[in-house]
Protein backbone atom coordinates (compact mmCIF):
# COMPACT_ATOMS: atom_id res chain seq x y z
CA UNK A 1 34.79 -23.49 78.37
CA UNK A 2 31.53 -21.63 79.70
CA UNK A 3 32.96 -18.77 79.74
CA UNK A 4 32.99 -18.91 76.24
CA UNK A 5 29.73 -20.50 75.66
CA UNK A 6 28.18 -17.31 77.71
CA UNK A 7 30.00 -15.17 75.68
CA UNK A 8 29.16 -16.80 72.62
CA UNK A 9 25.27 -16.57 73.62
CA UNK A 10 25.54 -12.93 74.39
CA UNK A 11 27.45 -12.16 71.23
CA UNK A 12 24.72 -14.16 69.70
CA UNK A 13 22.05 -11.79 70.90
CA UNK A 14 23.40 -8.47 70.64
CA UNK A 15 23.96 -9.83 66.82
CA UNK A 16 20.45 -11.01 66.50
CA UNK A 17 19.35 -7.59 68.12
CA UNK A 18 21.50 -5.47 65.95
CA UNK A 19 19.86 -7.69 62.96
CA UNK A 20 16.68 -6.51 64.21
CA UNK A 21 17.48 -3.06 64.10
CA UNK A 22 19.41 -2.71 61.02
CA UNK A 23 16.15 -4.45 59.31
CA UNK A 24 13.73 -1.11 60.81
CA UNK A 25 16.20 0.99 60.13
CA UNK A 26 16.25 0.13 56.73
CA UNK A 27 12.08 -0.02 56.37
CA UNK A 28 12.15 3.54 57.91
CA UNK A 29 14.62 4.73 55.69
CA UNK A 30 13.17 3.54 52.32
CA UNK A 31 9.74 4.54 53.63
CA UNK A 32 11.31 8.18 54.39
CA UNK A 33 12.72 8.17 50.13
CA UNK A 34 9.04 7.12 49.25
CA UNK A 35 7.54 10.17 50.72
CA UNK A 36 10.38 12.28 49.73
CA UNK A 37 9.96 11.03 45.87
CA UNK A 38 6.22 11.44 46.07
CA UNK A 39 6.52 15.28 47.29
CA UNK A 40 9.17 15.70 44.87
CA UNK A 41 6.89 14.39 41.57
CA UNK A 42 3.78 16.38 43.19
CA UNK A 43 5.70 19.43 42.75
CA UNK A 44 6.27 18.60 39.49
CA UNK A 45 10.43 17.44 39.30
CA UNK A 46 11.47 14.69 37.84
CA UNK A 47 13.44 12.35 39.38
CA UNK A 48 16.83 11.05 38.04
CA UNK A 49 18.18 7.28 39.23
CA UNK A 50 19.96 4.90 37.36
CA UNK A 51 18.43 1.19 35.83
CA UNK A 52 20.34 -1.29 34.77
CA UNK A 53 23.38 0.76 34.27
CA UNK A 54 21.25 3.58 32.53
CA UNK A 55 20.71 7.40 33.46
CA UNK A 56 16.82 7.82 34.16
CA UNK A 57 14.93 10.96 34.12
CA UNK A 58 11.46 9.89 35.33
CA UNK A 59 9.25 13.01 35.40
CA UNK A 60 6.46 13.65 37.47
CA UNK A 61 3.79 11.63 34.72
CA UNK A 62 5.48 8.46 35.25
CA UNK A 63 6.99 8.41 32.29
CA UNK A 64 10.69 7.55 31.97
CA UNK A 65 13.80 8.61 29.55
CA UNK A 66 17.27 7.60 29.40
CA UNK A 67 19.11 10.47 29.38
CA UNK A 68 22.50 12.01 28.38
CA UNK A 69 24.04 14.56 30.59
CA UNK A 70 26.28 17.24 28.33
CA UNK A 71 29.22 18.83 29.12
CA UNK A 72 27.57 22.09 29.56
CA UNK A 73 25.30 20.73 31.83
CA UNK A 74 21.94 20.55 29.27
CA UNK A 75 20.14 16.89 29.17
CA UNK A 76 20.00 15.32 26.14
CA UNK A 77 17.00 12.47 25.51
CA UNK A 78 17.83 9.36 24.30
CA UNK A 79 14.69 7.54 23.61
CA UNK A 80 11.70 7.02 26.33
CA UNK A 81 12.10 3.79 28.72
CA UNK A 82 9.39 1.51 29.73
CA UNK A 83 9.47 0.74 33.57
């Protein structure tokens, strides 16, 4: 029986620890989109994502659209979103 018990500690901390990392891994990672978004809009793109099941175009402004994308490739606007 301790053998188990050790080896249910030790699993216990190398999932505790892996917890721990996932968690920074994940607060570096949406820190690195945040930057990446903010250069993008700087430069003047817009940014395309979905809300609630909707295509979004949000442009560099701010301001949002829900979007159609055509066959051919062209964006069509569907009316202007409020975020």
């Amino acid at each position: 029986m301790k053998m188990i018990q050790g080896k249910t500690e030790s699993n216990n901390g190398k999932q505790s620890e892996f917890s721990v990392w996932g968690k920074e891994l994940e607060r570096l990672a949406q820190e690195g989109v945040k930057r990446e978004i903010t250069k993008h809009k700087v430069a003047g793109h817009p940014i395309f994502y979905s809300l609630k099941g909707l295509p979004i175009m949000e442009l560099s402004d701010g301001r949002c659209f829900e979007y159609h994308l055509r066959k051919d490739g062209t964006r069509e606007i569907i009316r202007e979103v409020n975020n």
